[in-house]
PDB file of N, CA and C in Angstrom:
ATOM      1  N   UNK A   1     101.879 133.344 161.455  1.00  0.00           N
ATOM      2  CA  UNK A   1     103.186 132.875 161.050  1.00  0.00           C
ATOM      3  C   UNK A   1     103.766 131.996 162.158  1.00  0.00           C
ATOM      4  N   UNK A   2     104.334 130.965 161.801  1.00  0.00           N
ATOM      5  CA  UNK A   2     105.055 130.063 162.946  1.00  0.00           C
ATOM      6  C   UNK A   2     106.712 129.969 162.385  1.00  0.00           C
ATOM      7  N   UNK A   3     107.219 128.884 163.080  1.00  0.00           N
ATOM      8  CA  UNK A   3     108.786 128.378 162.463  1.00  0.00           C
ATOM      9  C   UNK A   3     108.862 127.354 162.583  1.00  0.00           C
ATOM     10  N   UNK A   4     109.649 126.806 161.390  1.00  0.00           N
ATOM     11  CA  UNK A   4     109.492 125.378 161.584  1.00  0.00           C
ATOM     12  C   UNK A   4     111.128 125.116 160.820  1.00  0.00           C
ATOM     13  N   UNK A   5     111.640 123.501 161.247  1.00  0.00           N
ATOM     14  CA  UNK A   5     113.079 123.303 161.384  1.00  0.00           C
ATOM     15  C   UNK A   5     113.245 122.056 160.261  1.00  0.00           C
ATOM     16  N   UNK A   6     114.048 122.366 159.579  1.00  0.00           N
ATOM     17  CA  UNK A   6     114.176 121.425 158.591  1.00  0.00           C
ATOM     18  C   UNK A   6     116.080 120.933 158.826  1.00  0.00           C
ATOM     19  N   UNK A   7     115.719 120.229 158.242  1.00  0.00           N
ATOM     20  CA  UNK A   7     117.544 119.322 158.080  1.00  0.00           C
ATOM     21  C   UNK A   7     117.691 118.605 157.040  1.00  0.00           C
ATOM     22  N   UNK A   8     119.006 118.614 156.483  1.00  0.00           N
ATOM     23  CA  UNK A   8     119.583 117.775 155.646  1.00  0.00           C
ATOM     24  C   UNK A   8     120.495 116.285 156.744  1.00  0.00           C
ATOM     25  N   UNK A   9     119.437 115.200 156.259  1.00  0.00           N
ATOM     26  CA  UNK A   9     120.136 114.297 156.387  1.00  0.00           C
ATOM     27  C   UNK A   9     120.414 112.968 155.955  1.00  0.00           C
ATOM     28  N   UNK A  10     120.966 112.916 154.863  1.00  0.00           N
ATOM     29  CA  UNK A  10     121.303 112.215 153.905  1.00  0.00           C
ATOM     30  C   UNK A  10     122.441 112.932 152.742  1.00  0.00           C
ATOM     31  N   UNK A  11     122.685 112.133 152.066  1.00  0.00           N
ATOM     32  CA  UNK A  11     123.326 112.623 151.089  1.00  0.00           C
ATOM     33  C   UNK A  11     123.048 113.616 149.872  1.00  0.00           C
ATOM     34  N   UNK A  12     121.202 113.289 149.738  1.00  0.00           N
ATOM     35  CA  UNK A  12     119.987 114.095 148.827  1.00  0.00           C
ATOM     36  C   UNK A  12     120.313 115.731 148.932  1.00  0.00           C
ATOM     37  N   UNK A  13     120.744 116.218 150.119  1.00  0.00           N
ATOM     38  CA  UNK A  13     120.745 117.110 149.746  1.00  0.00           C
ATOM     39  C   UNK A  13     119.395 118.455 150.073  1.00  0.00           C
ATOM     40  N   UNK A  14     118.703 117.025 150.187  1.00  0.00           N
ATOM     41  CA  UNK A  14     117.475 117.724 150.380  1.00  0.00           C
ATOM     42  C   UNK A  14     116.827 118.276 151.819  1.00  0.00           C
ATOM     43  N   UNK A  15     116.035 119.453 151.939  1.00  0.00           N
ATOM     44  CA  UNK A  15     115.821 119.910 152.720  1.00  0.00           C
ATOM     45  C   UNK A  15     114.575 119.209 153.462  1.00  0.00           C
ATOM     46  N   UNK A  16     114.167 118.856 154.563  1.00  0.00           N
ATOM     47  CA  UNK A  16     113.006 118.013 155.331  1.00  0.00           C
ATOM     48  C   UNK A  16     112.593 118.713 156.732  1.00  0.00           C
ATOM     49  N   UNK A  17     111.364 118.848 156.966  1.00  0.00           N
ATOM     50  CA  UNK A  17     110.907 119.120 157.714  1.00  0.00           C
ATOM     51  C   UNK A  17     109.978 117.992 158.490  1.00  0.00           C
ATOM     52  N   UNK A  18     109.590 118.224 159.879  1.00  0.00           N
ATOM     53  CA  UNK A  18     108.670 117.407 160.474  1.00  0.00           C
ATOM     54  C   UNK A  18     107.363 117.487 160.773  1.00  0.00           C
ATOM     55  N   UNK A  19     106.615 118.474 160.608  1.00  0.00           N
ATOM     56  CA  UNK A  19     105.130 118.613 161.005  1.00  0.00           C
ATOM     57  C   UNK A  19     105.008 119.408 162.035  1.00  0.00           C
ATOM     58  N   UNK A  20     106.274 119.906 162.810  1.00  0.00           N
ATOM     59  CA  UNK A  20     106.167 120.129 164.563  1.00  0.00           C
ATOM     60  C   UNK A  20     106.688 122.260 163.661  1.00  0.00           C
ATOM     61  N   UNK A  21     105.273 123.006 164.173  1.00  0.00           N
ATOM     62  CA  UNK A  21     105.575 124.686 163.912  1.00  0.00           C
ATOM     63  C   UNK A  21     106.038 125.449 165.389  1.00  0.00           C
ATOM     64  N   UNK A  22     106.793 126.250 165.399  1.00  0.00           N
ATOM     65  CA  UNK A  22     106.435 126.776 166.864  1.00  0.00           C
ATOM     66  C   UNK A  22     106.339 128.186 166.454  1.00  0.00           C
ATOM     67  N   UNK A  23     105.970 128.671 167.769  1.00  0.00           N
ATOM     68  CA  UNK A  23     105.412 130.168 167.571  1.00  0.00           C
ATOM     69  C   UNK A  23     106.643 131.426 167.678  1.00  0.00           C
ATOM     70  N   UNK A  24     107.753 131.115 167.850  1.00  0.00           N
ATOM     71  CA  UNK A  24     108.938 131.483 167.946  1.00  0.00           C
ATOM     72  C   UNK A  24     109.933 131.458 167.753  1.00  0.00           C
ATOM     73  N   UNK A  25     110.666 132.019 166.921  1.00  0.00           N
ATOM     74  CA  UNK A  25     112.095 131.581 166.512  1.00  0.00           C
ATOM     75  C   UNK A  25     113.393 131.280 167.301  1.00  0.00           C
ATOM     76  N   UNK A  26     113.107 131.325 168.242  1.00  0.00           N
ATOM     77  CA  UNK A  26     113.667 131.191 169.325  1.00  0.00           C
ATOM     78  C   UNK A  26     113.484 129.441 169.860  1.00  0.00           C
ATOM     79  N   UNK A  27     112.167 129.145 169.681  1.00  0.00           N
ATOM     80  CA  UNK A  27     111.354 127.583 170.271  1.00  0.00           C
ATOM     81  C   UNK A  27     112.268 127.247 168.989  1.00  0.00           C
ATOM     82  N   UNK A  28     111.964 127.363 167.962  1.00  0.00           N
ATOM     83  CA  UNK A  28     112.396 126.635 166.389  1.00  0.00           C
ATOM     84  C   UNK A  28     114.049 126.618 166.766  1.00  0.00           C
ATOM     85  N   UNK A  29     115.016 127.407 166.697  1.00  0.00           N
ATOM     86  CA  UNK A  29     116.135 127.263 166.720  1.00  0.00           C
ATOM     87  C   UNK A  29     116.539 126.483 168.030  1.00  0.00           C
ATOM     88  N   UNK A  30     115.893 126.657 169.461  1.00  0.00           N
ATOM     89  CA  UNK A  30     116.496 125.502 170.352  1.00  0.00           C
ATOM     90  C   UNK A  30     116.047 123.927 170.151  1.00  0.00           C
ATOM     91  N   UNK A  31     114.779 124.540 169.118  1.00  0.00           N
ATOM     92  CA  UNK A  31     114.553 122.578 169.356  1.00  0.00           C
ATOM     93  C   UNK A  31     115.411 121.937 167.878  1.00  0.00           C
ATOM     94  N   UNK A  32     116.127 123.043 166.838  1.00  0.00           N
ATOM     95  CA  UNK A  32     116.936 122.670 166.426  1.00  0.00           C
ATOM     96  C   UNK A  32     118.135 121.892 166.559  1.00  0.00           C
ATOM     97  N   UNK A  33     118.412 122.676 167.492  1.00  0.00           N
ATOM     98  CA  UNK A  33     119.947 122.710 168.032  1.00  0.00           C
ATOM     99  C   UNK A  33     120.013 120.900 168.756  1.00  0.00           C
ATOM    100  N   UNK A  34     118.597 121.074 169.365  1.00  0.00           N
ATOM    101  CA  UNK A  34     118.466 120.130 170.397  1.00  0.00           C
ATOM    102  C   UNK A  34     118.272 118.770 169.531  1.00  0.00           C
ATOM    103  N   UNK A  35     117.674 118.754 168.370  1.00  0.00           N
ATOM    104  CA  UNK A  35     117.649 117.661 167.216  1.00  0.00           C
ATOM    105  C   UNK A  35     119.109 117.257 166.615  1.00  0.00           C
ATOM    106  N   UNK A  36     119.683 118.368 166.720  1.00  0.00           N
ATOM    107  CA  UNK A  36     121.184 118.061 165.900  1.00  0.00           C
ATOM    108  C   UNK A  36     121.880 117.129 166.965  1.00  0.00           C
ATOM    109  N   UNK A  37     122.081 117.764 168.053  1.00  0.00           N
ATOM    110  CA  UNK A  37     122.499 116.929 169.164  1.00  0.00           C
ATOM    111  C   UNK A  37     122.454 115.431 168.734  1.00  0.00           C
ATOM    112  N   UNK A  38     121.138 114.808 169.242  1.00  0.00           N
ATOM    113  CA  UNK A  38     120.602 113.852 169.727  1.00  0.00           C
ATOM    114  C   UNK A  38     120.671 113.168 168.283  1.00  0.00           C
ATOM    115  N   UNK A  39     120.284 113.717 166.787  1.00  0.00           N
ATOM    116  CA  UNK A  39     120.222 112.624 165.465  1.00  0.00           C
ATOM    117  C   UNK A  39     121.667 112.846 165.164  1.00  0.00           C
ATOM    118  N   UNK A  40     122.240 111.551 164.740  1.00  0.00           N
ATOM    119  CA  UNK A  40     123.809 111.376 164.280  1.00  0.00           C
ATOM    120  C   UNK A  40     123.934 111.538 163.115  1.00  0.00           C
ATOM    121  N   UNK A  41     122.663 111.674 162.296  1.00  0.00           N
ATOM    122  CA  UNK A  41     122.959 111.535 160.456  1.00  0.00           C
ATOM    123  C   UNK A  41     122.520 113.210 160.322  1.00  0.00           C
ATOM    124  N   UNK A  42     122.263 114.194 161.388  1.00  0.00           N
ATOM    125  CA  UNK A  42     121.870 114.998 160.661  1.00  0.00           C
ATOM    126  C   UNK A  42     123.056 116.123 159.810  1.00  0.00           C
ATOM    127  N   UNK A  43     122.974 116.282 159.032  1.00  0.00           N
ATOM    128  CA  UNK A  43     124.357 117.281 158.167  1.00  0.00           C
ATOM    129  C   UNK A  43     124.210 118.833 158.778  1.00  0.00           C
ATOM    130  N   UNK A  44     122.640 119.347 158.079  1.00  0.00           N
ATOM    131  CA  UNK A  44     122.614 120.816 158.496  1.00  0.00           C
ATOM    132  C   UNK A  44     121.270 121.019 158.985  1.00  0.00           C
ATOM    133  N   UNK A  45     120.885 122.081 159.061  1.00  0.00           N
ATOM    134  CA  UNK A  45     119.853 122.087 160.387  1.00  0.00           C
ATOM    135  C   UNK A  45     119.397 124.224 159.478  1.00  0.00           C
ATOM    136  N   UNK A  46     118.400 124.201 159.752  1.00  0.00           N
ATOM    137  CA  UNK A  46     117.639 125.394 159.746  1.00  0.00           C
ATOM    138  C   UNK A  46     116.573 125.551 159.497  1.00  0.00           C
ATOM    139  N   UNK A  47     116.090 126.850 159.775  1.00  0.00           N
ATOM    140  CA  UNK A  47     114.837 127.307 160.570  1.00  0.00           C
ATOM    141  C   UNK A  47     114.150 128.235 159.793  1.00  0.00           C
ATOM    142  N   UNK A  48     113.405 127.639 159.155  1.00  0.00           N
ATOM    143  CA  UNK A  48     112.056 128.431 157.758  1.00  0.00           C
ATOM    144  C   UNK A  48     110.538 129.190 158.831  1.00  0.00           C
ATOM    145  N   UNK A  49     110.643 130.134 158.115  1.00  0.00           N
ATOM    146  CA  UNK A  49     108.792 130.944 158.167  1.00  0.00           C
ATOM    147  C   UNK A  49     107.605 129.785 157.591  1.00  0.00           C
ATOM    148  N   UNK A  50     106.730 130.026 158.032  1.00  0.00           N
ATOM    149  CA  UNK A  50     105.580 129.246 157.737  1.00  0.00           C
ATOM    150  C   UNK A  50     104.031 129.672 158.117  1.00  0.00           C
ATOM    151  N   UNK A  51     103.494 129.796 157.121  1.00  0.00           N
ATOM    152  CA  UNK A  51     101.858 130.249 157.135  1.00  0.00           C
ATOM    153  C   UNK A  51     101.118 129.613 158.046  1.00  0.00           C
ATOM    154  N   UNK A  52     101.756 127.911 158.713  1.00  0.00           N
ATOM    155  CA  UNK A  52     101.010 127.145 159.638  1.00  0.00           C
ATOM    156  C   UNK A  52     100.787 127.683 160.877  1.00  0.00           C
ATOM    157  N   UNK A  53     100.093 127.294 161.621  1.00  0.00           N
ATOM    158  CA  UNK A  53      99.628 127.442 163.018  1.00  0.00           C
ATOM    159  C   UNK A  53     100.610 127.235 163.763  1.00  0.00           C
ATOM    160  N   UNK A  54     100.992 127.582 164.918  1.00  0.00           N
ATOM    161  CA  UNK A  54     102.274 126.737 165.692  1.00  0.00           C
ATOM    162  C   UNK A  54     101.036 125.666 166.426  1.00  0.00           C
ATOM    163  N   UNK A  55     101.862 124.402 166.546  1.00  0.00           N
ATOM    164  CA  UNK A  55     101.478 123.161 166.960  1.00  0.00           C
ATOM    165  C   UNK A  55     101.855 122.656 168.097  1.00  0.00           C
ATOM    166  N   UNK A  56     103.268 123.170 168.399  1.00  0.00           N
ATOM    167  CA  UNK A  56     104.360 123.030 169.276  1.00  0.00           C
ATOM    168  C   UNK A  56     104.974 123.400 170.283  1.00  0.00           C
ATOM    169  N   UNK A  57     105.104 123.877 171.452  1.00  0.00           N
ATOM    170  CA  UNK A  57     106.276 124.428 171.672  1.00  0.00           C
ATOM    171  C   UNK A  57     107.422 123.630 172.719  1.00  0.00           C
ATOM    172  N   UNK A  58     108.460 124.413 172.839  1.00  0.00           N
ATOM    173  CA  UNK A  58     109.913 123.941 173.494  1.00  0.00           C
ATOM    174  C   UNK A  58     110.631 124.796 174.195  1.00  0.00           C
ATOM    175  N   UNK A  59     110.328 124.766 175.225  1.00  0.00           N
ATOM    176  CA  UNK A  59     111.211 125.079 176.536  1.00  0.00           C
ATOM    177  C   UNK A  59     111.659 124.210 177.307  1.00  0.00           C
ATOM    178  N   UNK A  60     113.135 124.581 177.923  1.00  0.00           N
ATOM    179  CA  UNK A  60     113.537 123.428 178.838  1.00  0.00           C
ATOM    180  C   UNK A  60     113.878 122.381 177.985  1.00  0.00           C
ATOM    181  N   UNK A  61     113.905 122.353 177.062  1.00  0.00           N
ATOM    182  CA  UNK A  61     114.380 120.935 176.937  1.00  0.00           C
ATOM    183  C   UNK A  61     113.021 119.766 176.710  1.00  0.00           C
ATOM    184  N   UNK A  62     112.053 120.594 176.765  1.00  0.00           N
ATOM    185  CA  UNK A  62     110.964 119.906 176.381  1.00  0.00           C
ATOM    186  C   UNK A  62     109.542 119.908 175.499  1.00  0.00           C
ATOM    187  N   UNK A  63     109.696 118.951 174.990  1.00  0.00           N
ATOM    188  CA  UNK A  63     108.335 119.592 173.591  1.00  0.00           C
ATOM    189  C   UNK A  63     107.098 119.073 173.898  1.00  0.00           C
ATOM    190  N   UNK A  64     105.680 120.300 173.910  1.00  0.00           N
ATOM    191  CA  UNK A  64     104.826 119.700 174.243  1.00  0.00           C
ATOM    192  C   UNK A  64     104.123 120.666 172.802  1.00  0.00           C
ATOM    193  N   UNK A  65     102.765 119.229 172.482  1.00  0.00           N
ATOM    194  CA  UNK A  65     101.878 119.811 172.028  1.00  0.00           C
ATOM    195  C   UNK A  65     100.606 120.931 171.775  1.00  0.00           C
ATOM    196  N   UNK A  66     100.684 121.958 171.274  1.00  0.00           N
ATOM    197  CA  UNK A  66      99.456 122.797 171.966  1.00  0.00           C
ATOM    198  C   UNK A  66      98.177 122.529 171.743  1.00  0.00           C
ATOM    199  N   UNK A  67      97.558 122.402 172.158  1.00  0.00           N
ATOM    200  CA  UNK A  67      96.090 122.073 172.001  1.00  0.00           C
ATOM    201  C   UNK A  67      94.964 122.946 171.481  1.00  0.00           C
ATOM    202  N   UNK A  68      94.558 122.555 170.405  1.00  0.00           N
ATOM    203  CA  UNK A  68      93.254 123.077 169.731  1.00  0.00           C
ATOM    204  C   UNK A  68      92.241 123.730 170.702  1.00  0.00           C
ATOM    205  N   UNK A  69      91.877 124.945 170.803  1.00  0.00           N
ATOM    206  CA  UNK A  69      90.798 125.485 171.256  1.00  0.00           C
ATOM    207  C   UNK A  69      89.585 124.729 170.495  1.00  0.00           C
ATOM    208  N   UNK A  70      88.711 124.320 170.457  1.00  0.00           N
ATOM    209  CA  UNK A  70      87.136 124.090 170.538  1.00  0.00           C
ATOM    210  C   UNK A  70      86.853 125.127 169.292  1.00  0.00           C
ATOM    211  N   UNK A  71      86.516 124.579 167.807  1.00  0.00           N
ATOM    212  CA  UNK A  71      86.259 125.336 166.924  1.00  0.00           C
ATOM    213  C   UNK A  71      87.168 126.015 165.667  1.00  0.00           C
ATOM    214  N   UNK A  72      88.439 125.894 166.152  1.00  0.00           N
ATOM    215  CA  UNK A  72      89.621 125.695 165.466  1.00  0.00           C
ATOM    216  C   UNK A  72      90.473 125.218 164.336  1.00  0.00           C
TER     217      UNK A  72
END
């Protein structure tokens, strides 16, 4: 299970996500927070379960990719 952060931003209504899972709800909600900040169109912001791998993570203020083990 990972988390991953979706937002409404537009008028649609609709909910969007980016590709980026993390392994913690904790990584998911700061790099939320940290997206709302920084995008000016975003409306709302939250943080879904997901069957994916985490891909991601975010500490500090910074997002790095995790890297595929060999076989993966």
């Amino acid at each position: 299970m990972s988390f991953n952060v979706e937002v409404i931003a537009d008028s649609s209504g609709q909910w969007v996500g980016n590709g980026l899972f993390f392994a913690t709800e904790q990584e998911a909600n700061d790099y939320a927070n940290d997206l709302f900040c920084r995008w000016t169109a975003v409306r709302e912001k939250r943080v879904v379960t997901s069957e994916e791998p985490a891909n991601y993570s975010f500490a500090g203020f910074r997002l790095a990719a995790i890297e595929k083990k060999r076989g993966e």
